[in-house]
N, C-alpha and C. Protein backbone atom coordinates (compact mmCIF):
# COMPACT_ATOMS: atom_id res chain seq x y z
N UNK A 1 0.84 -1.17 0.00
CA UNK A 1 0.00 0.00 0.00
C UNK A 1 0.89 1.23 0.00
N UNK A 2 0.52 2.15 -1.08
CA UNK A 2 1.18 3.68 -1.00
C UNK A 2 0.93 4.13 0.06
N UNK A 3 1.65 5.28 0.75
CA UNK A 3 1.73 6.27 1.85
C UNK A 3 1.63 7.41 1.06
N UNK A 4 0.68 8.28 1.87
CA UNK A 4 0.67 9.42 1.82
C UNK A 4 1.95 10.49 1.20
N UNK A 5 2.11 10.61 0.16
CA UNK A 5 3.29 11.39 -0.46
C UNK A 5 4.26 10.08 -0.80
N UNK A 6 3.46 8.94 -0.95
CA UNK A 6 4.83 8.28 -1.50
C UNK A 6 4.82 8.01 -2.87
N UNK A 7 6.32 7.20 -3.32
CA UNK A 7 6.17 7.30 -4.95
C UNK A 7 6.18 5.78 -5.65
N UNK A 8 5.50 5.72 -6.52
CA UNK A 8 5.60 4.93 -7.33
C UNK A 8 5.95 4.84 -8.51
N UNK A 9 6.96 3.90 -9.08
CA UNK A 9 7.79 3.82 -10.05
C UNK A 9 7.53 2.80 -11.10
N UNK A 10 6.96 3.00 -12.57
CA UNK A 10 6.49 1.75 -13.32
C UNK A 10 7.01 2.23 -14.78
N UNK A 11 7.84 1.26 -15.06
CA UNK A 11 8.64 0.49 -16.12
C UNK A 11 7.57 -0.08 -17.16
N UNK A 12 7.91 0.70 -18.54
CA UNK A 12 7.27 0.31 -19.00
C UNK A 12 7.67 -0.23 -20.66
N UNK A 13 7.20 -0.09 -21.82
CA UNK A 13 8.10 -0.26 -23.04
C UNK A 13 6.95 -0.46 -24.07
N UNK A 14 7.23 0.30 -25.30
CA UNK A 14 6.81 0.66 -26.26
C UNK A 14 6.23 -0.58 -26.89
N UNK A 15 5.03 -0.72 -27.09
CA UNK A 15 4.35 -1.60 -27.75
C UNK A 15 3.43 -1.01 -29.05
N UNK A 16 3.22 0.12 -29.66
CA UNK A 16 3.05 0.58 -30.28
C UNK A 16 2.71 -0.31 -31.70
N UNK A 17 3.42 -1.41 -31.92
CA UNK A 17 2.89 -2.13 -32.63
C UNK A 17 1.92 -3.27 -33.15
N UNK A 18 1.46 -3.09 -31.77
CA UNK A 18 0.02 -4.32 -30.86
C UNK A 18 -0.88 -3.01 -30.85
N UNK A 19 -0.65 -1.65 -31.30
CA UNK A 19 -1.84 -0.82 -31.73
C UNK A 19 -2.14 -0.21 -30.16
N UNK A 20 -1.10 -0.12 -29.07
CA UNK A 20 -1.86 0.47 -27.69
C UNK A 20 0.00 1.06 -27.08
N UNK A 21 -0.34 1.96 -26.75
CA UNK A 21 0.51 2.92 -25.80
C UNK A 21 0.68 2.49 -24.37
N UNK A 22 1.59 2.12 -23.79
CA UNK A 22 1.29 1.56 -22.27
C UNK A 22 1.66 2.29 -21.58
N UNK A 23 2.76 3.65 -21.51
CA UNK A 23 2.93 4.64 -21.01
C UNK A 23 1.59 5.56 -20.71
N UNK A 24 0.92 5.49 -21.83
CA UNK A 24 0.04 6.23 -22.03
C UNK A 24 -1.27 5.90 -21.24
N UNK A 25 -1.68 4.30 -21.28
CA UNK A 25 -2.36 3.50 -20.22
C UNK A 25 -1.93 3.70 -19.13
N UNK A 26 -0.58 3.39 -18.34
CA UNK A 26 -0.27 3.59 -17.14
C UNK A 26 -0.41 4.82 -16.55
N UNK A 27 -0.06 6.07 -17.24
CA UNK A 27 -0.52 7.57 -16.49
C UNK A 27 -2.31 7.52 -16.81
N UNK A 28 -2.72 7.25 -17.42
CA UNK A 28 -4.31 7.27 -17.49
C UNK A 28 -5.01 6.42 -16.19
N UNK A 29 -4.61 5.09 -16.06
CA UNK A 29 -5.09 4.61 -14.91
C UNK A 29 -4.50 4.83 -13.58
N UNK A 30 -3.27 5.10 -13.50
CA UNK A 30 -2.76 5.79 -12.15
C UNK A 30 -3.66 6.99 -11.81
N UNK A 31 -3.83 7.92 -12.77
CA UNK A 31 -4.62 9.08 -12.61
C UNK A 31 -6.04 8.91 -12.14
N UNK A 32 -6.44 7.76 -12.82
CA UNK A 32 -7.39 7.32 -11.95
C UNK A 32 -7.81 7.20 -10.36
N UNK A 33 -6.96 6.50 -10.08
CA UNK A 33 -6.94 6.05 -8.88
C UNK A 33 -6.04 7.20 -8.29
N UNK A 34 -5.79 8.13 -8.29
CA UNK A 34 -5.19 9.29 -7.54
C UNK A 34 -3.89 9.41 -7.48
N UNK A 35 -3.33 9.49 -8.03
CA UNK A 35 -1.79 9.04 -8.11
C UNK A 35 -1.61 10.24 -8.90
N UNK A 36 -1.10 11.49 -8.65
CA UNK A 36 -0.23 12.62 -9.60
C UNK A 36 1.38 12.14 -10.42
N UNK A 37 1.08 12.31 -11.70
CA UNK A 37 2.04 11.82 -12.65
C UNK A 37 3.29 12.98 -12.28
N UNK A 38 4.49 12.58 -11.96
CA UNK A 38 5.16 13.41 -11.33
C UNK A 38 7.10 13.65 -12.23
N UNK A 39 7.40 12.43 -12.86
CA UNK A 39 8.04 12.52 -14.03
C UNK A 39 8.40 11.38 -14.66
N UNK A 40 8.99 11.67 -15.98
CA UNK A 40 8.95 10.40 -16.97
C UNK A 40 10.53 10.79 -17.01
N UNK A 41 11.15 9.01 -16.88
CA UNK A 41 12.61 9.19 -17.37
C UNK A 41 12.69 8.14 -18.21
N UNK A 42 13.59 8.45 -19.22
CA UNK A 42 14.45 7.33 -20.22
C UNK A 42 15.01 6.46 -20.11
N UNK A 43 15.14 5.21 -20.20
CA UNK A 43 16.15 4.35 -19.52
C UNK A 43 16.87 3.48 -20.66
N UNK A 44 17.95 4.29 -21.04
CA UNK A 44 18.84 3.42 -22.19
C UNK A 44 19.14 1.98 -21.91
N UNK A 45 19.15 1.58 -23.00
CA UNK A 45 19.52 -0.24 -22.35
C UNK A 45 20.74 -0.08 -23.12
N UNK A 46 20.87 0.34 -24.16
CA UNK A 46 21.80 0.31 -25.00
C UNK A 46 23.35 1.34 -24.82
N UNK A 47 24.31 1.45 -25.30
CA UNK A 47 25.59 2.28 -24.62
C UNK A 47 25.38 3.25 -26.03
N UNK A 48 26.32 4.48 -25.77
CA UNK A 48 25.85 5.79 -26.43
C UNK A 48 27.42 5.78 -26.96
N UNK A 49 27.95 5.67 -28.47
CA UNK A 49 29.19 5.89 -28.63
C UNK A 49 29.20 6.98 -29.78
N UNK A 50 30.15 7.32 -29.46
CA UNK A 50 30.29 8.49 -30.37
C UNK A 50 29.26 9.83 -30.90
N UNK A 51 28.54 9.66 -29.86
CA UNK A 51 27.17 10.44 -29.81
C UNK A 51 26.11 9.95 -30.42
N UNK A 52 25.88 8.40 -30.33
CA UNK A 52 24.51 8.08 -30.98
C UNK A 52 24.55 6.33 -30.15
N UNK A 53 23.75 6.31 -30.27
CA UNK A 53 22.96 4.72 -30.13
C UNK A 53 23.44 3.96 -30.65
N UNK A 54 24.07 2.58 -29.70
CA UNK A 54 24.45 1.13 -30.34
C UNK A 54 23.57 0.11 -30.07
N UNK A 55 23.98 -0.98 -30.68
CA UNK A 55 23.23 -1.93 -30.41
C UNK A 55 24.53 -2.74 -29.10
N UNK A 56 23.85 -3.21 -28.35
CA UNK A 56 24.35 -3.83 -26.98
C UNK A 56 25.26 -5.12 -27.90
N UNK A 57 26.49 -5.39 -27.22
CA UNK A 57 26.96 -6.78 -28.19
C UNK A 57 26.16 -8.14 -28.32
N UNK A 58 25.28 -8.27 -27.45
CA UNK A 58 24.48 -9.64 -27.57
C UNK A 58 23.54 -9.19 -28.43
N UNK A 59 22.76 -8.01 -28.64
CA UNK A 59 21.98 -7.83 -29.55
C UNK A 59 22.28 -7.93 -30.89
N UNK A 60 23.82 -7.89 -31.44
CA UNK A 60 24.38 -7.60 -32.36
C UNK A 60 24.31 -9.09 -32.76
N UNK A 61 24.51 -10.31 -32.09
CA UNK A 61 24.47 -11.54 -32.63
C UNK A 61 23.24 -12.39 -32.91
N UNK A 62 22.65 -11.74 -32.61
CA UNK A 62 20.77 -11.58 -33.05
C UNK A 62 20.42 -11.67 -34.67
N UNK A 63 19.52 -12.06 -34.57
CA UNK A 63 18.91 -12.11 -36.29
C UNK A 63 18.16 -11.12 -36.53
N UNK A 64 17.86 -10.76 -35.31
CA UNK A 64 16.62 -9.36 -35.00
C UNK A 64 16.40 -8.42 -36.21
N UNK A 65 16.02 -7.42 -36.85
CA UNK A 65 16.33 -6.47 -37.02
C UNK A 65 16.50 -5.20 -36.72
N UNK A 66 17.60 -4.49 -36.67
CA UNK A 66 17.99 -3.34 -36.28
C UNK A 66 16.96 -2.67 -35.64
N UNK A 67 15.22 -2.13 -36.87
CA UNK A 67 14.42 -1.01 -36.00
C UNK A 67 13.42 -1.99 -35.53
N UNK A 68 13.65 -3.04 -35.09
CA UNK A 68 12.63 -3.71 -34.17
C UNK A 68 13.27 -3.79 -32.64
N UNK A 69 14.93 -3.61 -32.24
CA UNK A 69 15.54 -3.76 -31.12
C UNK A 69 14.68 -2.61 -30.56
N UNK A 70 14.51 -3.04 -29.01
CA UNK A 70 14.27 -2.45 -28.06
C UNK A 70 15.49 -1.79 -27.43
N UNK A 71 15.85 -0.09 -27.36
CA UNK A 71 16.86 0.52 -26.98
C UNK A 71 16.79 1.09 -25.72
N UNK A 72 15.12 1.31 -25.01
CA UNK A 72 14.91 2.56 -24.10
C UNK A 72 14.15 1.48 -23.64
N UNK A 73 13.38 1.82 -22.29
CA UNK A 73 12.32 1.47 -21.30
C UNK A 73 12.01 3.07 -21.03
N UNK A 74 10.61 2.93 -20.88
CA UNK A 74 10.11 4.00 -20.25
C UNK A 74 10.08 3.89 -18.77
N UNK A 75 10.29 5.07 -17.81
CA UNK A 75 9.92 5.23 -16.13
C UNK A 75 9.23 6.15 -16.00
N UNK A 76 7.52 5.90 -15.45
CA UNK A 76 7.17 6.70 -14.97
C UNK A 76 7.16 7.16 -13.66
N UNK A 77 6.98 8.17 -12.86
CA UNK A 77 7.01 7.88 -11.98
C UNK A 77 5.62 8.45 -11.18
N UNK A 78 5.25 8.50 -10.39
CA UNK A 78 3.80 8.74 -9.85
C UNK A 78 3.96 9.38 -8.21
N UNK A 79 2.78 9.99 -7.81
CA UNK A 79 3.46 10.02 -6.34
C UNK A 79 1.87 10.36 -5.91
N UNK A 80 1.66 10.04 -4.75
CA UNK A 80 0.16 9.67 -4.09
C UNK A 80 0.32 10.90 -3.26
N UNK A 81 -0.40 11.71 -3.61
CA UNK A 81 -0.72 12.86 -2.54
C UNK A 81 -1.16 13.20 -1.42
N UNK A 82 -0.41 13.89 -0.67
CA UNK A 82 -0.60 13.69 1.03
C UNK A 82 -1.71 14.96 1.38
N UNK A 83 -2.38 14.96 2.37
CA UNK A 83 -3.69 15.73 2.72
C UNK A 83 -3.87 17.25 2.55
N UNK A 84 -1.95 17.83 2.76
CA UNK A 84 -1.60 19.11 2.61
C UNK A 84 -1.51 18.84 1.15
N UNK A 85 -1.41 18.47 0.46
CA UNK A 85 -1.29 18.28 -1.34
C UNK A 85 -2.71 18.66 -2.02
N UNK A 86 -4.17 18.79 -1.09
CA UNK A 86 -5.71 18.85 -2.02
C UNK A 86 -5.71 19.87 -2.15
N UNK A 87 -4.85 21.30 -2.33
CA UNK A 87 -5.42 22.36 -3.01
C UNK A 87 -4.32 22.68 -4.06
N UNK A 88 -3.40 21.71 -4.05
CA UNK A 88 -2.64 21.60 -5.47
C UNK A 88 -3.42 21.18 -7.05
N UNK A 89 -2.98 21.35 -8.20
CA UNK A 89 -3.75 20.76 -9.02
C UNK A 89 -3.58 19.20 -9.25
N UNK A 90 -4.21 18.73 -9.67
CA UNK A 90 -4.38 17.14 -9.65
C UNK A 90 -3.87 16.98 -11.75
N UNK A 91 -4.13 17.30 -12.14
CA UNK A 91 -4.23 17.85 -13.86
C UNK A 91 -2.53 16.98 -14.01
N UNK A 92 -2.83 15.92 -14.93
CA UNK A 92 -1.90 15.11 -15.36
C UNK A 92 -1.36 15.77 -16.24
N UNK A 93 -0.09 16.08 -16.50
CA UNK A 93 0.51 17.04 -17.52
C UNK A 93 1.70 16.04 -18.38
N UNK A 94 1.82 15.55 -19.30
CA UNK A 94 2.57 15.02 -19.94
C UNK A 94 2.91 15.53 -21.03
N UNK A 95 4.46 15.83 -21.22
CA UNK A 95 5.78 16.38 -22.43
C UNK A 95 5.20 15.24 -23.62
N UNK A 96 4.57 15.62 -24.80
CA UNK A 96 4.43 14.62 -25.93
C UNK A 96 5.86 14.90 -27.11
């Protein structure tokens, strides 16, 4: 169970090709249930050389193709508002 001002942290990843947003689900139903969307971070899986994006070496021995690798995870993060918090705005604000 959340505490009053505490935070919650949910990992998420681009499915966009099953036709549904899960970032986009997860701040929608958190918001639901009272949870203020509080920030979104990036989470490279992959190493950054020379100023751009690689593929990880195990990915590289993959049959995969290149724009189907998964590079990022999404973090949202959420935080449950404490009693001094109800005359703040509640208004989910998300960077598109």
């Amino acid at each position: 169970m959340l505490r009053p001002g505490g935070y919650l942290a949910v990992a998420t990843s681009s499915n966009h090709d099953a036709g549904r947003d899960p970032g986009a689900e997860t701040v929608t139903r958190c918001a639901q249930l009272g949870l203020r969307y509080w920030q979104h971070v990036v989470c490279l899986l992959v190493p950054i050389e020379n100023g751009a994006l690689t593929t990880a070496p195990a990915a590289r021995r993959t049959a995969e193709p290149a724009a189907t690798r998964v590079v990022h995870r999404d973090l949202h993060v959420f935080r449950k508002p404490r009693s001094t918090d109800a005359g703040r705005s509640s208004q989910v604000r998300c960077a598109a």
